[in-house]
C-alpha atoms as a PDB file:
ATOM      1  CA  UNK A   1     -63.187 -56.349 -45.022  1.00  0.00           C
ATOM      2  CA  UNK A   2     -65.635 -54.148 -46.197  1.00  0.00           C
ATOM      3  CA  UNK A   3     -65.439 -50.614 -48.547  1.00  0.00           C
ATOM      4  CA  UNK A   4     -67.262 -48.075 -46.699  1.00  0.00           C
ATOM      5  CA  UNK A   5     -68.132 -44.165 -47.130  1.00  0.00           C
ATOM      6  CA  UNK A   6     -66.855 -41.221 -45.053  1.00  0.00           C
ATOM      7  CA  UNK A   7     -68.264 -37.830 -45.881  1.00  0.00           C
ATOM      8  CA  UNK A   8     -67.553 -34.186 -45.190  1.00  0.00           C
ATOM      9  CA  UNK A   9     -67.489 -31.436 -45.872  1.00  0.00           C
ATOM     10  CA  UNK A  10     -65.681 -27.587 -44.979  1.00  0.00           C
ATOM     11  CA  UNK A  11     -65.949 -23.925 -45.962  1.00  0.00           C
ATOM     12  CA  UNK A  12     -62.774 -22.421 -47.519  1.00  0.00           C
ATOM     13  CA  UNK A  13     -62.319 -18.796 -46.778  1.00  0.00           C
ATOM     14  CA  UNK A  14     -61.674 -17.429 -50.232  1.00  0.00           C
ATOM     15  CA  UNK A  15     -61.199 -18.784 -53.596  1.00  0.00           C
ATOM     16  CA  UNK A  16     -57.401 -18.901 -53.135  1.00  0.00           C
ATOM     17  CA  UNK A  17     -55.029 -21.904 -53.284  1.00  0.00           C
ATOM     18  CA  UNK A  18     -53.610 -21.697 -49.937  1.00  0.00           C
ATOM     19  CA  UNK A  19     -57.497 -21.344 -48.738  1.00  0.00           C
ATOM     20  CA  UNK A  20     -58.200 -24.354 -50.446  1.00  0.00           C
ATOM     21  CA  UNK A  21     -55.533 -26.683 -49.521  1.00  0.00           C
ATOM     22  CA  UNK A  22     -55.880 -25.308 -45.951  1.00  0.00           C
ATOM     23  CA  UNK A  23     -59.296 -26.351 -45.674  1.00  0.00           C
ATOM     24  CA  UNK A  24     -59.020 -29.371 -47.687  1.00  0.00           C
ATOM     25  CA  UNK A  25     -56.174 -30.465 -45.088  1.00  0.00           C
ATOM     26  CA  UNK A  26     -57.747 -29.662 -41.996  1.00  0.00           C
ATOM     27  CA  UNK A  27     -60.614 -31.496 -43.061  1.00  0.00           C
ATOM     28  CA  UNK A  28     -58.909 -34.753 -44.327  1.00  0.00           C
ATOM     29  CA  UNK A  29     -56.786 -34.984 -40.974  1.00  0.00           C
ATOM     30  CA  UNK A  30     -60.005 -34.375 -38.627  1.00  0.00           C
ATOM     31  CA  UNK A  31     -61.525 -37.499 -40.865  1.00  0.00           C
ATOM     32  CA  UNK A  32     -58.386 -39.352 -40.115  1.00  0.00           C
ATOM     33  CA  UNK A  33     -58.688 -38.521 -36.649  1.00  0.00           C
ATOM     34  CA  UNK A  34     -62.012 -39.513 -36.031  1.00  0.00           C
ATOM     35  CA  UNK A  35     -62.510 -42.674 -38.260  1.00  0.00           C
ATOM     36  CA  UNK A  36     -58.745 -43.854 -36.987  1.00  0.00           C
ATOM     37  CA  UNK A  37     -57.631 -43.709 -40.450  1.00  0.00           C
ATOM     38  CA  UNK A  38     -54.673 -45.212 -41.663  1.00  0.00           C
ATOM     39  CA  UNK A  39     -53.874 -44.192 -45.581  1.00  0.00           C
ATOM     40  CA  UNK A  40     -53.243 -47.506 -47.139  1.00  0.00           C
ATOM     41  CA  UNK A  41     -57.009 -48.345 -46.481  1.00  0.00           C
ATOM     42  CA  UNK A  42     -57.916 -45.203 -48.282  1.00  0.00           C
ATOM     43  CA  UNK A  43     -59.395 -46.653 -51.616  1.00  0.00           C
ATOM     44  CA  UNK A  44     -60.253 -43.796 -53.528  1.00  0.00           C
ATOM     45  CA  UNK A  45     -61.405 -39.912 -52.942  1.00  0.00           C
ATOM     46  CA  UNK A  46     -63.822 -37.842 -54.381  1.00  0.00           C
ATOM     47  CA  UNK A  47     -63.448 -34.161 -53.688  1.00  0.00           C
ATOM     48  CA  UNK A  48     -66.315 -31.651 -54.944  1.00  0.00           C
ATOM     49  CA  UNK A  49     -65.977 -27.969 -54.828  1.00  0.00           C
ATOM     50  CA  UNK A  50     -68.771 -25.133 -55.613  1.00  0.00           C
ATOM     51  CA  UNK A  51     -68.203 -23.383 -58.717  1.00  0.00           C
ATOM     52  CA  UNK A  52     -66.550 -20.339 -56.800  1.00  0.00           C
ATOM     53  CA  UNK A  53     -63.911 -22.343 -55.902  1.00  0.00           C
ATOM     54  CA  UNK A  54     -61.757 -22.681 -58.948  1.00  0.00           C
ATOM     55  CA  UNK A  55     -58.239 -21.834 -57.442  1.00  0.00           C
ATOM     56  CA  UNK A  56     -56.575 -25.045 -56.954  1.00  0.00           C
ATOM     57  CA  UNK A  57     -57.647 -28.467 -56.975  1.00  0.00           C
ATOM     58  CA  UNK A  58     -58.186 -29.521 -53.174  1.00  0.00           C
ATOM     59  CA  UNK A  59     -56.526 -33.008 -54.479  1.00  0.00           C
ATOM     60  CA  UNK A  60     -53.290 -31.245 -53.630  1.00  0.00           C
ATOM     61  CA  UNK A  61     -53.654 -30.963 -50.487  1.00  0.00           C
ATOM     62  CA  UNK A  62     -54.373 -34.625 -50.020  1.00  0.00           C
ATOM     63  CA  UNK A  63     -51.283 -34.663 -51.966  1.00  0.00           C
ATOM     64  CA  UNK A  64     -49.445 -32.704 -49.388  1.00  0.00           C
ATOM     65  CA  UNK A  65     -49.765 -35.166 -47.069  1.00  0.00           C
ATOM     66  CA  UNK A  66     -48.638 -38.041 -47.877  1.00  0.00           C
ATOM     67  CA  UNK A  67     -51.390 -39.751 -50.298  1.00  0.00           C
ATOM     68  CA  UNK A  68     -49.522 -40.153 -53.110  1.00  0.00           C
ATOM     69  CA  UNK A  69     -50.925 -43.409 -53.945  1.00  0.00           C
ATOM     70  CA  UNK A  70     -54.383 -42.722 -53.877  1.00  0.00           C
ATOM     71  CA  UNK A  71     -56.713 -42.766 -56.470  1.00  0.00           C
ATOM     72  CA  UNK A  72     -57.762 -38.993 -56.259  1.00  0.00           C
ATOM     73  CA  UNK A  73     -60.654 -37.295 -58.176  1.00  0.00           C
ATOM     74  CA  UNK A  74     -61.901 -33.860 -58.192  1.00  0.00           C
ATOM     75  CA  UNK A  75     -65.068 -31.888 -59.593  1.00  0.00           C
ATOM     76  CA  UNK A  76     -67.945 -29.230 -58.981  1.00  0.00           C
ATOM     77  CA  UNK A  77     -70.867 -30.063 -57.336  1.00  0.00           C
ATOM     78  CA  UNK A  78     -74.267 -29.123 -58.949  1.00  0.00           C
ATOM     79  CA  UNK A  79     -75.640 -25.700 -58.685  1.00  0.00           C
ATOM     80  CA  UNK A  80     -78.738 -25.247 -56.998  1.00  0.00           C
ATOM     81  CA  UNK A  81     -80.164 -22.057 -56.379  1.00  0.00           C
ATOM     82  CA  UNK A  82     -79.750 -20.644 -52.602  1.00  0.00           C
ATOM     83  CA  UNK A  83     -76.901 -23.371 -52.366  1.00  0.00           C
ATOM     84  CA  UNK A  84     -73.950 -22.495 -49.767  1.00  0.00           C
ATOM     85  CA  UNK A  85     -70.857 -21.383 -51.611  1.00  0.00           C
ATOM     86  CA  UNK A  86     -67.311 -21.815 -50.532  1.00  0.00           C
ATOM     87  CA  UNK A  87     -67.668 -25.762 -49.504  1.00  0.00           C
ATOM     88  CA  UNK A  88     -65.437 -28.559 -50.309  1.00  0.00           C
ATOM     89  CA  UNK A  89     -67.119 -31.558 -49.780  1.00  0.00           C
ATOM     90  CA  UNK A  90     -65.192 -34.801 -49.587  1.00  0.00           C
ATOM     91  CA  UNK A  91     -66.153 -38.675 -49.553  1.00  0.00           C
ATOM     92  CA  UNK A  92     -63.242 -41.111 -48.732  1.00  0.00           C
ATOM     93  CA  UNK A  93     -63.891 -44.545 -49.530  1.00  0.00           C
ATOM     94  CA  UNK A  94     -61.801 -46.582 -47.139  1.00  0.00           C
ATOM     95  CA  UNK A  95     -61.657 -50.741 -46.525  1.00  0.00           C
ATOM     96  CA  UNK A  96     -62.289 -51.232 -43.090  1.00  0.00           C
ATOM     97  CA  UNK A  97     -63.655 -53.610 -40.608  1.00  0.00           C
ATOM     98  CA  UNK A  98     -66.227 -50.845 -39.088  1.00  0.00           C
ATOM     99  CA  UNK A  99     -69.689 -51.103 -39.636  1.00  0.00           C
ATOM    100  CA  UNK A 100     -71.473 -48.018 -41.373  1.00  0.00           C
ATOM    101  CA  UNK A 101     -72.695 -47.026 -38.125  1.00  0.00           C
ATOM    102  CA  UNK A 102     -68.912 -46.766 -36.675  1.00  0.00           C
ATOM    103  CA  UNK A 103     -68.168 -44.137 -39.303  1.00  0.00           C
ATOM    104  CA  UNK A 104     -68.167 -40.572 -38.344  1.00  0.00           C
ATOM    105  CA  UNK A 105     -68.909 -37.573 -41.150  1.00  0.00           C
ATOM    106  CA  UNK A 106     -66.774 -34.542 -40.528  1.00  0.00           C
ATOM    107  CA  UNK A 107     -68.750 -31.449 -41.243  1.00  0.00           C
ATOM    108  CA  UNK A 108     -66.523 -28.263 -40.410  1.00  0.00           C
ATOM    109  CA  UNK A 109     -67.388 -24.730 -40.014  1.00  0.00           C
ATOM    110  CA  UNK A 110     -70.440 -23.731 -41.847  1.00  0.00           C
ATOM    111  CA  UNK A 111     -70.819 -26.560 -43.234  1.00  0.00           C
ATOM    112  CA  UNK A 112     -72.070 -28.386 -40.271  1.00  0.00           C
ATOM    113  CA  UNK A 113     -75.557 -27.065 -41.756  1.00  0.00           C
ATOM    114  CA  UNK A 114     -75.150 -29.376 -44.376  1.00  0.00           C
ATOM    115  CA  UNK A 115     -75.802 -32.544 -42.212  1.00  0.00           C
ATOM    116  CA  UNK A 116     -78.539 -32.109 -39.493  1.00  0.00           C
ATOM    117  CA  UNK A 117     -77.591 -32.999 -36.122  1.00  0.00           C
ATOM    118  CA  UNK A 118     -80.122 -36.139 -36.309  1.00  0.00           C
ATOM    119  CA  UNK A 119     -77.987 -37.383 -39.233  1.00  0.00           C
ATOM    120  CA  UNK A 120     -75.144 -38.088 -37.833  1.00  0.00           C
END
């Protein structure tokens, strides 16, 4: 079995907790969803948030549902001028049996822009 990537990526609507852990959840179950994700292959997540988005950690919200025993890390991304602000990005390393090219990135709301169409 191998340990493989899955990105994404979501806007929240305001620098609020309950925008934050909204977003963050939505966007962790449409990863489930689409990779057919089952949380004891979850390995380890890596949430980033722009520096507007200081409100909660989105951690909790991954929390919230049920992944208590995942290794769960949180931080802001870089800050590069004309960047998009309000985006959590995510990157769930899972042990799977799907080759990379199996793997579907979630890319929500405006931050489908992030990842051009050709790229996924």
């Amino acid at each position: 079995m191998d340990s493989r990537g899955i990105r994404g990526a979501t806007i929240a609507e305001a620098n609020s907790r309950q925008a934050i852990l909204g977003a963050t959840k939505e966007l962790l179950q449409e990863m489930v969803r689409a990779n057919d994700l089952h949380v004891e292959d979850v390995a380890c997540v890596f949430f980033t948030t722009t520096r507007d988005l200081d409100a909660e950690f989105p951690a909790v919200g991954a929390r919230a549902m049920g992944w208590t025993q995942v290794a769960l890390l949180c931080g802001h991304e870089m800050e590069v001028p004309g960047a998009m602000s309000g985006v959590i990005r995510v990157m769930v390393v899972v042990n799977t049996d799907k080759r990379q090219d199996e793997i579907v990135h979630v890319y929500l709301k405006e931050a489908r822009r992030l990842r051009p169409a050709n790229d996924e």
